[in-house]
Protein backbone atom coordinates (compact mmCIF):
# COMPACT_ATOMS: atom_id res chain seq x y z
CA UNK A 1 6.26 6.15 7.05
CA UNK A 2 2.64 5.72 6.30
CA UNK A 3 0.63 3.91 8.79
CA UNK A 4 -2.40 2.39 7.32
CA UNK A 5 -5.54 2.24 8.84
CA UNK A 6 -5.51 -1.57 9.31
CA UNK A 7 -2.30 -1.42 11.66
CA UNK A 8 -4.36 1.80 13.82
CA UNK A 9 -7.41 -0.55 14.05
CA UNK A 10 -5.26 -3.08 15.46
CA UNK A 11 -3.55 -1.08 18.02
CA UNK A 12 -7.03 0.00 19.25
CA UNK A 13 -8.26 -3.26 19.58
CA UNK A 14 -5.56 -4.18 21.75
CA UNK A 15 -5.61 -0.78 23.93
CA UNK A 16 -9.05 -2.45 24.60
CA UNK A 17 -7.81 -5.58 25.22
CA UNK A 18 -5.43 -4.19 27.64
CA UNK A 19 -8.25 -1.99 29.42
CA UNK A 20 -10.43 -5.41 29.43
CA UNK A 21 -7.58 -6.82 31.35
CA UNK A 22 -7.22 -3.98 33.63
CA UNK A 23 -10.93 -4.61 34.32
CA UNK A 24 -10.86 -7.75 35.09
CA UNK A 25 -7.60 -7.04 37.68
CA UNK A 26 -9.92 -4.38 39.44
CA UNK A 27 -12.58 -7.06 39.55
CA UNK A 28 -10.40 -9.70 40.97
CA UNK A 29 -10.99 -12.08 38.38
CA UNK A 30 -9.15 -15.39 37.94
CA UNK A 31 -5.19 -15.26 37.48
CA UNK A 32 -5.52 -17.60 34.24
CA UNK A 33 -8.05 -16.09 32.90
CA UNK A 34 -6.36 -12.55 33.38
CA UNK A 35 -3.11 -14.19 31.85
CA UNK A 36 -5.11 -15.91 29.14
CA UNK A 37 -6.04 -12.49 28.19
CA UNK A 38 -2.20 -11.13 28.56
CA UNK A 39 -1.41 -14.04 26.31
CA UNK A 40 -3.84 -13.17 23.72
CA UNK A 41 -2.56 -8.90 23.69
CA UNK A 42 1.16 -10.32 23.67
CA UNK A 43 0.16 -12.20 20.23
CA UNK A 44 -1.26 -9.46 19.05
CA UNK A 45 1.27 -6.78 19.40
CA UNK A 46 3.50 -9.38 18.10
CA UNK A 47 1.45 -9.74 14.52
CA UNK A 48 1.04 -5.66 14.41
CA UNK A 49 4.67 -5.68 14.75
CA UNK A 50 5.47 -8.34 12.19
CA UNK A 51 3.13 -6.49 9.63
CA UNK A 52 4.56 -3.50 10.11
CA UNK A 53 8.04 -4.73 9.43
CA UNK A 54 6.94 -6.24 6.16
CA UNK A 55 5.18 -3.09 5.21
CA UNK A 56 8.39 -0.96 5.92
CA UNK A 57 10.13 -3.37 3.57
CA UNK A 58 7.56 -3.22 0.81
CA UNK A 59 8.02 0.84 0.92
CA UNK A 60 11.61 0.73 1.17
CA UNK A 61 12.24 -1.88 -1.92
CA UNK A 62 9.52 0.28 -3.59
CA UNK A 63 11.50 3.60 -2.99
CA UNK A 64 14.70 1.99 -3.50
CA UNK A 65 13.52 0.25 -6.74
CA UNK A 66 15.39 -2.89 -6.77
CA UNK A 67 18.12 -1.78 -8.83
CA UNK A 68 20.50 -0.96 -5.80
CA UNK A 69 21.55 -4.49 -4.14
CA UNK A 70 23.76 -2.48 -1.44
CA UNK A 71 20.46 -0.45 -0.57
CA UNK A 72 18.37 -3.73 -0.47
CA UNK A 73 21.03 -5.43 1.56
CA UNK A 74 20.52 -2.51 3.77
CA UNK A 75 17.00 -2.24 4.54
CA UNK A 76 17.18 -6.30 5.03
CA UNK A 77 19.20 -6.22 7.32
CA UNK A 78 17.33 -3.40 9.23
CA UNK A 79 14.52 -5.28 9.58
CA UNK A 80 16.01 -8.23 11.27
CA UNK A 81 17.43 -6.00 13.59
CA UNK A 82 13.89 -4.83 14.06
CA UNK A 83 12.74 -8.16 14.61
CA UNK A 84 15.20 -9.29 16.69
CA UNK A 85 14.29 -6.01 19.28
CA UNK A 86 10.79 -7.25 19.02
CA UNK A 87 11.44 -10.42 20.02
């Protein structure tokens, strides 16, 4: 699968988020704001994995061409298993 560069910019944003928060551990900041911050990476990682589940199913209806319901039926159903692990 192709991983555009959208998804990649997310993910580094968030590796920074989570060094931020490592920071701020090392510093002894505030528990809420530390889990404020946690809260904030979690929500993240959660839209970067609900794009990238709707991207896999663009690509696989596209290569499947919706001619083949079993196929559709298929990749449908493993993306709520995908979404069900991520949740």
């Amino acid at each position: 699968m192709h991983y555009d560069n959208d998804l990649i910019l997310r993910l580094h944003r968030i590796a920074g988020q989570v060094n931020g928060v490592l920071r701020m551990m090392e510093e002894g900041r505030e528990c809420q704001d530390v889990v404020t911050q946690l809260s904030a990476i979690r929500n993240a990682t959660e839209r970067v994995t609900v794009l990238m589940i709707g991207r896999y199913m663009a690509q696989c209806l596209r290569e499947e061409g919706s001619q083949d319901p079993e196929a559709i039926e298929r990749h449908i159903e493993e993306a709520v298993r995908m979404l069900v692990r991520s949740s």
